[in-house]
Protein backbone atom coordinates (compact mmCIF):
# COMPACT_ATOMS: atom_id res chain seq x y z
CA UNK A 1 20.32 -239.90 68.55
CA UNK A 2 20.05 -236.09 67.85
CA UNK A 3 19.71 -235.53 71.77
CA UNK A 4 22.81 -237.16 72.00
CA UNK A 5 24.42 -235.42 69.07
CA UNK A 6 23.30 -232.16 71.04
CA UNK A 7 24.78 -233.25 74.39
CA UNK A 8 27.95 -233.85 72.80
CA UNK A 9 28.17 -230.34 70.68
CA UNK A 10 27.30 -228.79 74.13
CA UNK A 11 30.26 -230.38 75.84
CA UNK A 12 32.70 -229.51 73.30
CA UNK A 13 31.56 -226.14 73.21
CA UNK A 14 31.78 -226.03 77.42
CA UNK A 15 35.23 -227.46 77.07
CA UNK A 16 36.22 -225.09 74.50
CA UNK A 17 35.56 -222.22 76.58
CA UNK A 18 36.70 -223.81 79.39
CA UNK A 19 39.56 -224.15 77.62
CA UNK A 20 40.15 -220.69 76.40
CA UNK A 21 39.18 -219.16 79.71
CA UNK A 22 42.43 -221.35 81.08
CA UNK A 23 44.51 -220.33 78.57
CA UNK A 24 43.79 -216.59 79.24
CA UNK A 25 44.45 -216.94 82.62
CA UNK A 26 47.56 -218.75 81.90
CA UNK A 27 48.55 -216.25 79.13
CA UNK A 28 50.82 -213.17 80.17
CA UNK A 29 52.38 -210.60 77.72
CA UNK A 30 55.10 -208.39 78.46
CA UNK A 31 54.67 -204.40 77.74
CA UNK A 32 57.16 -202.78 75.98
CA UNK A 33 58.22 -200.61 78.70
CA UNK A 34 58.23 -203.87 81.35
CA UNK A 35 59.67 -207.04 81.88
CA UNK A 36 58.30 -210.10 83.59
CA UNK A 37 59.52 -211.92 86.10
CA UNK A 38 58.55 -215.42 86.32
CA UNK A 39 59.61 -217.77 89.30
CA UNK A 40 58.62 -221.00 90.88
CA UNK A 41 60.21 -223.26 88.86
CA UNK A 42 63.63 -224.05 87.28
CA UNK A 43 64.74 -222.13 84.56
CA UNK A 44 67.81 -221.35 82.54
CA UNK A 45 68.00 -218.10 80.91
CA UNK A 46 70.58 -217.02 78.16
CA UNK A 47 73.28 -214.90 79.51
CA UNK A 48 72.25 -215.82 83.22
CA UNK A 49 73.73 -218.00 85.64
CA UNK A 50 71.84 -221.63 85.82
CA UNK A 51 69.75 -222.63 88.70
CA UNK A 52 68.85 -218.90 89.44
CA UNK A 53 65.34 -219.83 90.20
CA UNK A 54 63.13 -217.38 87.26
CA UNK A 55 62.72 -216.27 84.05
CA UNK A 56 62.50 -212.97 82.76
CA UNK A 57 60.45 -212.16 79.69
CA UNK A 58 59.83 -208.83 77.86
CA UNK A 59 58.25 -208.03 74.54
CA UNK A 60 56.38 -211.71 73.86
CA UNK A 61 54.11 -213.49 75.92
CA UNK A 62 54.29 -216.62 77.84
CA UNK A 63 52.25 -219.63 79.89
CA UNK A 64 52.36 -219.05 83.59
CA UNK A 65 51.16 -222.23 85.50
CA UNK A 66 48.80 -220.50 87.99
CA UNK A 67 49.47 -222.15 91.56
CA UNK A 68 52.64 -223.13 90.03
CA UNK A 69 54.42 -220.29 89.45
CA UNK A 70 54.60 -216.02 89.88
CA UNK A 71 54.75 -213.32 88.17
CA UNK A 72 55.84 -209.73 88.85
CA UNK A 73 55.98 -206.87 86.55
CA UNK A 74 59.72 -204.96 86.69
CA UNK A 75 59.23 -201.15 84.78
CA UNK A 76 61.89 -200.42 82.43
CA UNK A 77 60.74 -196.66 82.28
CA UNK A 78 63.19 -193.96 82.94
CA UNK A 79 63.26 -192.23 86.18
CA UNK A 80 65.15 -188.99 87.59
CA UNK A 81 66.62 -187.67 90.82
CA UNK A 82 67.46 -184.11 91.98
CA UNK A 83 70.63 -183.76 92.49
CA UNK A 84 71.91 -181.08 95.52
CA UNK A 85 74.84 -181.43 97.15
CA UNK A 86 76.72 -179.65 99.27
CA UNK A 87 80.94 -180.04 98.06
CA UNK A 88 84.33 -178.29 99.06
CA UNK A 89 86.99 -178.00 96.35
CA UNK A 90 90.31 -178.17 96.30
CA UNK A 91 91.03 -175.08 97.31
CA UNK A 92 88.60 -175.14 100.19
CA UNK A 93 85.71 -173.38 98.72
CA UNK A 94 82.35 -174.76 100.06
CA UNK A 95 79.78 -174.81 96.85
CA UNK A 96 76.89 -176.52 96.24
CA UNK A 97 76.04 -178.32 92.61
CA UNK A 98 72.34 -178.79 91.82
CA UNK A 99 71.99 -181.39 89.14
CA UNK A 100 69.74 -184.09 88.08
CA UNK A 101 70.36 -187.48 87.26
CA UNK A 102 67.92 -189.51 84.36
CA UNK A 103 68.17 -193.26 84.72
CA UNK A 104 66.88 -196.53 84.06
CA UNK A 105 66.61 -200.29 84.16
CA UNK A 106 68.97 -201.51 81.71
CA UNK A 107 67.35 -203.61 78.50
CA UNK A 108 69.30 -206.41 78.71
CA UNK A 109 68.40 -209.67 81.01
CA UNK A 110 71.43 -209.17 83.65
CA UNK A 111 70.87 -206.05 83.84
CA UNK A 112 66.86 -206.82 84.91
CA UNK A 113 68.20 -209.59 86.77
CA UNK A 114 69.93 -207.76 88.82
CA UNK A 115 67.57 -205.20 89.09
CA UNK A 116 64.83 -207.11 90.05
CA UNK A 117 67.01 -208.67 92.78
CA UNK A 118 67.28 -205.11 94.21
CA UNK A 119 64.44 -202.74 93.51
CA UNK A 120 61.40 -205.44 92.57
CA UNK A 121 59.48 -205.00 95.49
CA UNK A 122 61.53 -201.34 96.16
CA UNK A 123 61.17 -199.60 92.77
CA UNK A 124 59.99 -196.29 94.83
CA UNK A 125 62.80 -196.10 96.54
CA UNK A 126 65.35 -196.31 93.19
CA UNK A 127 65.65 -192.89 92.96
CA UNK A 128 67.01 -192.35 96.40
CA UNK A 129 69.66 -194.86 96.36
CA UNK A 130 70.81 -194.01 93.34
CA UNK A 131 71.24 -189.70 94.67
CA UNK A 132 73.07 -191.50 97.20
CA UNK A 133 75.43 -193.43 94.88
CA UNK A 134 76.07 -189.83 92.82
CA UNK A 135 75.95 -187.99 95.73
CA UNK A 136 79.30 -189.49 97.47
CA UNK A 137 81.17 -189.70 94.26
CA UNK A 138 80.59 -185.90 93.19
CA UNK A 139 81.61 -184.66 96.78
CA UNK A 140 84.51 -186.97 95.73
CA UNK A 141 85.12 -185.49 92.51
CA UNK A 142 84.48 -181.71 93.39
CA UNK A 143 86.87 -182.13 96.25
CA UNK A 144 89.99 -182.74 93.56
CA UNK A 145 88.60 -179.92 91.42
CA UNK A 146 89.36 -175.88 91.89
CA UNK A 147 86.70 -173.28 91.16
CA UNK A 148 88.18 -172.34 87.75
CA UNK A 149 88.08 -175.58 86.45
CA UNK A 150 84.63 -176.51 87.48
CA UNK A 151 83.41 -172.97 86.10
CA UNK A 152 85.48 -173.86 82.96
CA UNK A 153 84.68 -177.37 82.17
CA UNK A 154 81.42 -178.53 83.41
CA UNK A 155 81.63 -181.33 81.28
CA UNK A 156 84.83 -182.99 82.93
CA UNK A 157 83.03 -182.88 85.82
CA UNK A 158 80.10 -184.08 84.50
CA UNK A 159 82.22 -187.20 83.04
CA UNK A 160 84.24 -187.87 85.72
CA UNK A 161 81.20 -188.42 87.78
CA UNK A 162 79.18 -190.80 85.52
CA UNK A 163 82.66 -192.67 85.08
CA UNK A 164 82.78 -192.99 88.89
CA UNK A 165 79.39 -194.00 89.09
CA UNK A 166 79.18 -196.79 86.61
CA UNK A 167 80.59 -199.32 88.42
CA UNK A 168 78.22 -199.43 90.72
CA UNK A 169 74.90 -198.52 88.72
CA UNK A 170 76.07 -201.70 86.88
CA UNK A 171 75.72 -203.70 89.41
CA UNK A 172 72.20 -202.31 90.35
CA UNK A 173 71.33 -202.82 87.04
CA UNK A 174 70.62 -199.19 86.21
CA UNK A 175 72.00 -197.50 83.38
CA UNK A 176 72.75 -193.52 83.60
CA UNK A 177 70.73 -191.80 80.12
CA UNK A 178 71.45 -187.82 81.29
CA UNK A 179 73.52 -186.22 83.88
CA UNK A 180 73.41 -182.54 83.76
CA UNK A 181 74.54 -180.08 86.05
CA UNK A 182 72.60 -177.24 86.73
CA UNK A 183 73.74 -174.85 88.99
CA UNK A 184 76.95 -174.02 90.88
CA UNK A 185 75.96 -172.22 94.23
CA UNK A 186 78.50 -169.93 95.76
CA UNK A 187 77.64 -169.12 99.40
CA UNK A 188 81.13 -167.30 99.88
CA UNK A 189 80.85 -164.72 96.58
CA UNK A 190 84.09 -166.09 95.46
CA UNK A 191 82.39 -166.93 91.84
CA UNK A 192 81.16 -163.07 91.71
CA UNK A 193 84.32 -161.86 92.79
CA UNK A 194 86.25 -164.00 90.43
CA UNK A 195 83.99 -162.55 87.80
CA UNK A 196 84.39 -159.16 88.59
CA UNK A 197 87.05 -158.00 86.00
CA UNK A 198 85.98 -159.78 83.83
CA UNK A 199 82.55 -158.54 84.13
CA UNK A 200 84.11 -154.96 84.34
CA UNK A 201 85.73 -155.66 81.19
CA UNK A 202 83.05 -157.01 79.60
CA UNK A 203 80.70 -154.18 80.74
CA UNK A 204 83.34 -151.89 79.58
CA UNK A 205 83.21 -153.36 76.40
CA UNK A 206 79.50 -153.83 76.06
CA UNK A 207 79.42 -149.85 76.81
CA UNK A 208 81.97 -149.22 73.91
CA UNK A 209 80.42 -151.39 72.03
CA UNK A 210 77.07 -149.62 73.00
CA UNK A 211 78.58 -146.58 72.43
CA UNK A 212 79.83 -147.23 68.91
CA UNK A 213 76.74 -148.69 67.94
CA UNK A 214 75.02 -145.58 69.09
CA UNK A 215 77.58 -143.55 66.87
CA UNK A 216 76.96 -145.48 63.77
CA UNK A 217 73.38 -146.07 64.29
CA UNK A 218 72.76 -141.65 65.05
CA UNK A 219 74.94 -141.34 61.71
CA UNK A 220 72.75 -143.53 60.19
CA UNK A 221 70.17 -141.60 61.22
CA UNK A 222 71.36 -138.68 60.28
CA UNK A 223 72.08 -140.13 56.86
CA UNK A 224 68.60 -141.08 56.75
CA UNK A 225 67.31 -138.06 57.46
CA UNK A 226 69.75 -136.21 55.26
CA UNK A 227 67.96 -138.32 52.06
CA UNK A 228 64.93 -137.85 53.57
CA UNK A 229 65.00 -134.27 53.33
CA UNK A 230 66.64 -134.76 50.05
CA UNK A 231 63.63 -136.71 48.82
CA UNK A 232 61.64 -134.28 49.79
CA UNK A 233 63.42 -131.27 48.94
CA UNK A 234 63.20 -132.90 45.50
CA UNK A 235 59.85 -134.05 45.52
CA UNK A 236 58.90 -130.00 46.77
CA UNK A 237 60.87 -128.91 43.90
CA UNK A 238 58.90 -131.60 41.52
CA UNK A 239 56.15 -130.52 42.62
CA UNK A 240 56.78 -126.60 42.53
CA UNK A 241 57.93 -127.44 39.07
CA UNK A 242 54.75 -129.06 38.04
CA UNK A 243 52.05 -126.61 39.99
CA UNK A 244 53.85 -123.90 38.09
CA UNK A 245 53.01 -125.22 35.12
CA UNK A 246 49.34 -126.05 35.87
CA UNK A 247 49.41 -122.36 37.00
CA UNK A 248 50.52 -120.95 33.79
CA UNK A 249 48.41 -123.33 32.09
CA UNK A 250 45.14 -122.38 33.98
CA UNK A 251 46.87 -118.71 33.58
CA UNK A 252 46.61 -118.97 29.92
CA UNK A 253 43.73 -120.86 29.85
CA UNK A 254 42.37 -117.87 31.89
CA UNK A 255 43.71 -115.11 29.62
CA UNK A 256 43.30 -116.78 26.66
CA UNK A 257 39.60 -115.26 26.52
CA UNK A 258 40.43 -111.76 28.18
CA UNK A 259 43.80 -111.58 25.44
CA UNK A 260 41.14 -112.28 22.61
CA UNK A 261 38.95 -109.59 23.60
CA UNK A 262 42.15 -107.24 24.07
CA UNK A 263 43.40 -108.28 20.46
CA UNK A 264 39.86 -107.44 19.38
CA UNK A 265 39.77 -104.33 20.51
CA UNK A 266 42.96 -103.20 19.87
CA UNK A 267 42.26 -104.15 16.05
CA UNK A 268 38.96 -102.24 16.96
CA UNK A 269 41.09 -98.74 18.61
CA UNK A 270 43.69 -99.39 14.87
CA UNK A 271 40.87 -98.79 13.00
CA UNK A 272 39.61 -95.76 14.76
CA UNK A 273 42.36 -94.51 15.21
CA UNK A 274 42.62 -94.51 11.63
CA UNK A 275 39.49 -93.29 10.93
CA UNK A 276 40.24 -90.41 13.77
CA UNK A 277 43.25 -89.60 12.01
CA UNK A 278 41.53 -89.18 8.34
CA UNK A 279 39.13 -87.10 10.10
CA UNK A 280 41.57 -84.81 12.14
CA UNK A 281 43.45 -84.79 8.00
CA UNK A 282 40.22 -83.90 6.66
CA UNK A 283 39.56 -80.88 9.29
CA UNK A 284 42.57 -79.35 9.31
CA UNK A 285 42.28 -79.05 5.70
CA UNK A 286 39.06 -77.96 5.65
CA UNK A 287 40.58 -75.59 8.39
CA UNK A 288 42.94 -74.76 6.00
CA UNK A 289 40.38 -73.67 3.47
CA UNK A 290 37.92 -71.90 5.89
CA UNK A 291 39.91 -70.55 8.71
CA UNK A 292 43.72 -70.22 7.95
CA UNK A 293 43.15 -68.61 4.08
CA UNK A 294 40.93 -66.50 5.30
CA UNK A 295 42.83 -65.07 8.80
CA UNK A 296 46.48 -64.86 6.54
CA UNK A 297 44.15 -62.73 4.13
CA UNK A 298 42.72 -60.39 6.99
CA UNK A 299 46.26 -60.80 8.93
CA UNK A 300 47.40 -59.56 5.61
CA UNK A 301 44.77 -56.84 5.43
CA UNK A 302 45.37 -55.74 9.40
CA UNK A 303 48.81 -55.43 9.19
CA UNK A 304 48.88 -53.21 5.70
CA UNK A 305 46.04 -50.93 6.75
CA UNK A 306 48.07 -50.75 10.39
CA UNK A 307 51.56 -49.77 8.43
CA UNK A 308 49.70 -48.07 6.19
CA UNK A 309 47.95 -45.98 9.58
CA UNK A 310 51.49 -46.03 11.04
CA UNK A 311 53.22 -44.22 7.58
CA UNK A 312 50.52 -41.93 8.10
CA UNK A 313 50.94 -40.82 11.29
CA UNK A 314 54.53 -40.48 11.17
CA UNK A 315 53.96 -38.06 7.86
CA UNK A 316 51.81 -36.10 10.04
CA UNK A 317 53.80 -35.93 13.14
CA UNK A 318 57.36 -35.74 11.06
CA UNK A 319 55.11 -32.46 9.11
CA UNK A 320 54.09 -31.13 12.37
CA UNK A 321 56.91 -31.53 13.83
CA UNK A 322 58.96 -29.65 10.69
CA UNK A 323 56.00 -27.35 10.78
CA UNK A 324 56.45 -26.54 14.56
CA UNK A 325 60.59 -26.50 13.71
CA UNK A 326 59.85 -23.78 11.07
CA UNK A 327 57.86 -21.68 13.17
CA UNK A 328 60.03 -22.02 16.10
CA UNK A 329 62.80 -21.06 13.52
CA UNK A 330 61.10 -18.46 12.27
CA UNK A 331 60.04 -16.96 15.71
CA UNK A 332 63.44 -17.29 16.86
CA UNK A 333 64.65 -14.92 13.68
CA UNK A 334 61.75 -12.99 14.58
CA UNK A 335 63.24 -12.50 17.91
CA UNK A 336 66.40 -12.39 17.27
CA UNK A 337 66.19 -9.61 14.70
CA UNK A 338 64.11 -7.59 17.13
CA UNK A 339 66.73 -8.19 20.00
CA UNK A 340 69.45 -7.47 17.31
CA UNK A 341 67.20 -4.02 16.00
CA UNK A 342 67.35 -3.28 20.01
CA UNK A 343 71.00 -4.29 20.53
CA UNK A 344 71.65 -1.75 17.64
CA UNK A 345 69.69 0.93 19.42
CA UNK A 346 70.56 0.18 22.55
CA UNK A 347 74.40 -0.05 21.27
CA UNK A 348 73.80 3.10 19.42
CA UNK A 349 72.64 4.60 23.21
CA UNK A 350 75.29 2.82 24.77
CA UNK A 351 74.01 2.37 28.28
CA UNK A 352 71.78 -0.44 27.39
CA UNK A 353 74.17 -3.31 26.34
CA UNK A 354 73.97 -5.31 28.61
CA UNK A 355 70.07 -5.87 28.62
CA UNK A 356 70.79 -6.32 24.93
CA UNK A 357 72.91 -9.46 25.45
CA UNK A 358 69.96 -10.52 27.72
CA UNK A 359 66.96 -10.20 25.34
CA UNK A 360 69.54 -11.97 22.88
CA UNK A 361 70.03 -14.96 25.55
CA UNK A 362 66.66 -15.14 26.01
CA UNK A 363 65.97 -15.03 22.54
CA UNK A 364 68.12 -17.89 21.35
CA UNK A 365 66.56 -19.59 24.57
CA UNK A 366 63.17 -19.65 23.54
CA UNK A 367 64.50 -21.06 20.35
CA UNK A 368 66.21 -23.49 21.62
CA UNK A 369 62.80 -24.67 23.66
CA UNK A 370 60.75 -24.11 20.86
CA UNK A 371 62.94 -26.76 18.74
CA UNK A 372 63.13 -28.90 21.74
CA UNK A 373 59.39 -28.62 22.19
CA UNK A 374 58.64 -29.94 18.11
CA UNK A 375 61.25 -33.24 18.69
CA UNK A 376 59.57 -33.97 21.68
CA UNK A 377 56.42 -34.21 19.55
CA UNK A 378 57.58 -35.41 16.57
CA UNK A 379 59.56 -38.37 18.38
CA UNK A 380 55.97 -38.99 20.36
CA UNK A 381 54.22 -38.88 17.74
CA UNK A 382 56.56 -41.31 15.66
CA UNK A 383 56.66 -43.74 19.33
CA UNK A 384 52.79 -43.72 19.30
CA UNK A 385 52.47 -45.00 15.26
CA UNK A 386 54.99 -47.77 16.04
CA UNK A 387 53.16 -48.55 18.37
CA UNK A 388 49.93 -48.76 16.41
CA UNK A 389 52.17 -50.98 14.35
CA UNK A 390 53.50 -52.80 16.76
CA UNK A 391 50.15 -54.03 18.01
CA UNK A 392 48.88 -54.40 14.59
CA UNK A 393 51.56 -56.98 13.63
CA UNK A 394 50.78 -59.05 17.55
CA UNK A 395 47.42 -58.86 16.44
CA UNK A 396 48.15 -60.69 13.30
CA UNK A 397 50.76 -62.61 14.61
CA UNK A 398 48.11 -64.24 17.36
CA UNK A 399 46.26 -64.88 14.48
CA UNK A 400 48.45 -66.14 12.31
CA UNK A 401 52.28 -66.28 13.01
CA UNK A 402 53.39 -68.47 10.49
CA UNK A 403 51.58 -66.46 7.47
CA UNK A 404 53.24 -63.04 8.38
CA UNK A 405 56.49 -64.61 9.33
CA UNK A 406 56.34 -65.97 5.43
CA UNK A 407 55.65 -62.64 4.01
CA UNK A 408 58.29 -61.09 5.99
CA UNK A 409 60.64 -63.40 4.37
CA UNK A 410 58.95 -63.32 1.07
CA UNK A 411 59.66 -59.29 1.41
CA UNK A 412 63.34 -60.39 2.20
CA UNK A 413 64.02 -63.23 -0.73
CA UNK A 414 66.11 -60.87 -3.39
CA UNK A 415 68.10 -59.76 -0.47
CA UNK A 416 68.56 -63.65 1.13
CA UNK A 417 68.81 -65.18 -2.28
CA UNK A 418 71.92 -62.33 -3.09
CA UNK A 419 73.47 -63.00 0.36
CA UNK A 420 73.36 -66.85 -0.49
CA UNK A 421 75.08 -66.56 -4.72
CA UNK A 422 77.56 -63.97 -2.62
CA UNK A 423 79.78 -67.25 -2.45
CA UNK A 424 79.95 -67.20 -6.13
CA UNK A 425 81.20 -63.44 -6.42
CA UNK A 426 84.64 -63.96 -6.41
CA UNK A 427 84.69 -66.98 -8.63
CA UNK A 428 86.55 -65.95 -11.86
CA UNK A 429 86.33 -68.72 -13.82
CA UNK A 430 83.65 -71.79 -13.14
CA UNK A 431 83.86 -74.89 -15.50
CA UNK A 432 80.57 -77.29 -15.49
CA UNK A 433 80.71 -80.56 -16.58
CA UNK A 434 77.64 -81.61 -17.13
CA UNK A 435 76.34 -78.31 -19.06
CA UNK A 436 72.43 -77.25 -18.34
CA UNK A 437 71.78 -79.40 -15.42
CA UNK A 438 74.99 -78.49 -13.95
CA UNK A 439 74.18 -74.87 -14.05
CA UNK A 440 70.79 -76.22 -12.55
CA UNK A 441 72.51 -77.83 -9.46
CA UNK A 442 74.57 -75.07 -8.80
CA UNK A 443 71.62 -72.93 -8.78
CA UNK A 444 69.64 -75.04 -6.62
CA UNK A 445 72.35 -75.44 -3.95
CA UNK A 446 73.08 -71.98 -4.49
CA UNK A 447 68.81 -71.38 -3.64
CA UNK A 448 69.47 -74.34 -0.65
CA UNK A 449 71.87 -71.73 0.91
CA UNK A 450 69.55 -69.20 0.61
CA UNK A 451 67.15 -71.45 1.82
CA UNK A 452 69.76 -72.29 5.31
CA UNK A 453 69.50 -68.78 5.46
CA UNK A 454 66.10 -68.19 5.10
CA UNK A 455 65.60 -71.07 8.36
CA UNK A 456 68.28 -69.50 9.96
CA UNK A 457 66.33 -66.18 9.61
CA UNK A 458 63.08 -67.58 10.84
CA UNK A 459 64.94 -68.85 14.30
CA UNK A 460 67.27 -65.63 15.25
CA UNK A 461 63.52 -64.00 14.59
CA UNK A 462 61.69 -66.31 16.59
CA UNK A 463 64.82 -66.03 19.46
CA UNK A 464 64.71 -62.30 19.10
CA UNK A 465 60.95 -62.24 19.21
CA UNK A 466 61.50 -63.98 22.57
CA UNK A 467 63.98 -62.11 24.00
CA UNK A 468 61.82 -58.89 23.10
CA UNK A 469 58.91 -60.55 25.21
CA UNK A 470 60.92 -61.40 27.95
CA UNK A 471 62.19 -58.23 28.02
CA UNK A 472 58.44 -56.31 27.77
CA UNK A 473 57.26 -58.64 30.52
CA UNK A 474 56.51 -55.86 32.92
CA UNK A 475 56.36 -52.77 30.70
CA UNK A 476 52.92 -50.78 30.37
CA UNK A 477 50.66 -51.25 27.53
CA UNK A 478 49.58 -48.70 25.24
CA UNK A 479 46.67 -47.59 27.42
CA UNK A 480 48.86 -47.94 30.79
CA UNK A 481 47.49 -51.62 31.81
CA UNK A 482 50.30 -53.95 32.41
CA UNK A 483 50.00 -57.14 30.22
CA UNK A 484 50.61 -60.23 32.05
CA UNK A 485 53.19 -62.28 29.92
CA UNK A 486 51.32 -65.33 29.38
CA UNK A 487 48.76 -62.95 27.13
CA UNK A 488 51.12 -61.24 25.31
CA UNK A 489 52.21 -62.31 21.79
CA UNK A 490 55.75 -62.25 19.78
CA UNK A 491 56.07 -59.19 18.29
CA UNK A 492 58.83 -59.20 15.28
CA UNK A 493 61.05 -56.47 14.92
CA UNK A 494 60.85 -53.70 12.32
CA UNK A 495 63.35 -53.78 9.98
C-alpha cells in the first residue's frame, strides 16, 4: 500500500512537470517594444478584417499550439534614415537637402497588420523604402518652392513633405515621429550671394556695433580708472594724513625728553644768570668803592696840581715875558736917547743927519725885535702850560670821564641854574595858587630847565670833544710823536 501510495505521488509529480514544461513551451509574452504575430489558425481580431489568417498580440501573453501554429516577433522600435537628395527649385536652382527621417511601426493592430504584411521578414530593409517614399515627394515639393522661401520657412517645407508622405507611410504601417531638415547645399553660390548684403549689412552693423561697444566699454575704462586713481589719490592723502601724525607723535614723543632737559636747563641758565647778575651788581659796586672813588679823587688831584702847574707857568712866562718887554723897552729908550743925544750932535754939526735918522731906524728896529722876541716867548711859554693842562685833563679824562665832566658842570651850576630862572626875569607879576608848594614846583621846573641845560651841556661837550679829536687826528704830540687816534682821549675845552 505505501509503495503504491509512492508510485502514485511520483506520477503526479512527473505529470506536473510535464505539465508545466508544456505550458512554458506553449506560453509566449509580448515585449513592450514588439508585437507578436501568431498564424496557423483562424482568427478574428478587433479592428481587422475577418478571415485574415493571424493574430497579433503585444503587451500580454498568450498559448501558441506548437506544431499548430507560428509565431514571429514584429519590433515596434523607432528607426531613422538619412535623408540626401539632390532637388531643383522653382526657379531652377539645383540644391541638395540633407535631412533625416525618425519612424516607426505604428501601435495600433492595422497599423502592425499591415506592417507585418510588408517588412516581417524585411524589417532591414524599412529604412530604405521609406528614403525612397520621402525622397520622391521632397524633389516634388522643392521643385514648387524658390530659394527664398525654403531659406525662410524650413518648416513649410518640412510640413508639406510629411503631409505628402502620409498617405503612403499609412499604408506601410509606419508612422513619421521627426522630420528635420538639416542642411541646404548650394553647389551654384546663389545662397552666399543672396546673403551677401545682407551679410555686408550685418557685418557693417556688427562693426558699429563693435565699435560703439568699444567706445563705451574704453569710457568705462577710463571711468574706472579715473576712480581708481581717485581712490587712491584719497587713500595717499589718508594715509599722508595719518603718517604725519604718527610722525609728530613719535616727534614729540622724541623731544619730549630732549625739551625736558632744555626746560631744565634753561631754569638752570635763569638762575645763573641771576646769580651772574647779583655778582656783576655786587662788583661794580665794590668797583665803585675801590676803584672809581678813588681814580675821581686822584683825577681830581691830577687835574688841580696840572692847572695849578699850568697857572704857574703862565705867571712865569707872562713875568718873563713883561720882564723881557721892560728891558726891551728900556733898551730901546736907551737907544733911542743915545741916537737922539747923536742926532742932536750930529744936527748941531749938520753933516751927519742922515746917519742920525739911521741909528734912529735902527734903534726903533731893535725895539721892535726885542718886543717881538718877549711875545714869541711869552705866547710859547703860555702854548706849552696849556698844554701841560691839556694832557693833564686826557689823563684824567681816560681815567675817569664822567667824574671830571661832573665837576666841570658842578663849576658851571650858578651860571646854568641863572641861565635856566632867566625865563622868569621879565615876569612882573606871578600869582601861585597853591602857595608853598607852588613856589616849590616852579622852582623845580625852573631847576629841570637848568637841568635840560645842564644835559644839553654835557652833549655839545661831548660833540665838541669829538670834533676836537677828529680834528687833532694827525697833529704832533707834545714830544713830536704822532698819536694814532684810536689812543688818544677827549680832551674838553678850556673855558
Amino acid at each position: 500500500m505505501p509503495m503504491v501510495v509512492g508510485v502514485v505521488a511520483g506520477a503526479v509529480v512527473v505529470a506536473v512537470l510535464v505539465l508545466i514544461g508544456l505550458f512554458k513551451l506553449m506560453w509566449r509574452v509580448a515585449e513592450p517594444n514588439e508585437a507578436l504575430i501568431i498564424s496557423g489558425s483562424k482568427h478574428r481580431t478587433e479592428g481587422l478584417e475577418e478571415g485574415m489568417g493571424f493574430r497579433i498580440v503585444t503587451g500580454r501573453g498568450t498559448l501558441v499550439l506548437p506544431g499548430v501554429q507560428a509565431v514571429r516577433k514584429l519590433s515596434l522600435d523607432l528607426n531613422e534614415t538619412e535623408l540626401q537628395v539632390d532637388c531643383v527649385t522653382h526657379q531652377g536652382i539645383p540644391l541638395k537637402v540633407r535631412g533625416v527621417v525618425i519612424f516607426k511601426v505604428g501601435d495600433d493592430f492595422v497599423s502592425i497588420a499591415n506592417a507585418a504584411r510588408r517588412f516581417l521578414d524585411q524589417q532591414r530593409l524599412m529604412s530604405e523604402r521609406v528614403h525612397n517614399v520621402f525622397a520622391g515627394h521632397l524633389r516634388s515639393i522643392v521643385g514648387g518652392l524658390t530659394v527664398e522661401d525654403m531659406i525662410r520657412d524650413r518648416e513649410k517645407l518640412t510640413g508639406q513633405t510629411r503631409a505628402a508622405c502620409g498617405t503612403e507611410m499609412e499604408k506601410l504601417g509606419l508612422i513619421v515621429d521627426s522630420l528635420q531638415i538639416h542642411e541646404i547645399e548650394d553647389p551654384t553660390g546663389y545662397i552666399q550671394n543672396l546673403a551677401m548684403p545682407h551679410a555686408a549689412a550685418v557685418q557693417r552693423d556688427a562693426r558699429i556695433a563693435q565699435a560703439e561697444a568699444n567706445r563705451l566699454a574704453t569710457e568705462a575704462e577710463q571711468q574706472s580708472y579715473a576712480r581708481m586713481a581717485e581712490a587712491t589719490r584719497d587713500s595717499e592723502i589718508l594715509q599722508a594724513g595719518y603718517q604725519a601724525e604718527r610722525d609728530k607723535a613719535a616727534a614729540a614723543s622724541q623731544q619730549a625728553g630732549p625739551l625736558a632737559a632744555a626746560a631744565a636747563r634753561q631754569e638752570v641758565v635763569v638762575q645763573e644768570t641771576r646769580v651772574a647778575e647779583l655778582e656783576a651788581h655786587r662788583r661794580e659796586q665794590q668797583l665803585q668803592a675801590d676803584v672809581r672813588k678813588p681814580a675821581d679823587a686822584k683825577a681830581y688831584e691830577k687835574r688841580t696840581l696840572a692847572e695849578a702847574e699850568r697857572d704857574a707857568r703862565i705867571s712865569a712866562a707872562q713875568a718873563k715875558a713883561k720882564e723881557t718887554e721892560l728891558a726891551a723897552a728900556a733898551e730901546a729908550t736907551r737907544v733911542k736917547a743915545a741916537a737922539t743925544a747923536e742926532a742932536e750932535a750930529t744936527r748941531t754939526r749938520g753933516a751927519a743927519s742922515a746917519d742920525a735918522t739911521r741909528a734912529t731906524g735902527q734903534a726903533e728896529a731893535a725895539a721892535a725885535q726885542a718886543k717881538g722876541l718877549a711875545e714869541a716867548e711869552a705866547t710859547k711859554a703860555q702854548g706849552l702850560a696849556e698844554a701841560e693842562a691839556i694832557k693833564a685833563r686826557a689823563a684824567a679824562l681816560a681815567e675817569n670821564q664822567e667824574a671830571v665832566v661832573a665837576q666841570q658842570l658842578a663849576e658851571k651850576w650858578p651860571e646854568i641854574v641863572q641861565a635856566g630862572a632867566s625865563a622868569f626875569g621879565n615876569v612882573d607879576n606871578m600869582v601861585l595858587l597853591n602857595g608853598a608848594d607852588g613856589m616849590g614846583e616852579l622852582f623845580a621846573k625852573a631847576l629841570t630847565m637848568g637841568g635840560t641845560g645842564l644835559g644839553l651841556a654835557r652833549r655839545l661837550l661831548s660833540s665838541m670833544d669829538g670834533k676836537e679829536a677828529a680834528a687833532e687826528g694827525s697833529s704832533p704830540s707834545l714830544n713830536g710823536a704822532v698819536t694814532p687816534p684810536s689812543q688818544r682821549v677827549p680832551v674838553e675845552r678850556e673855558n
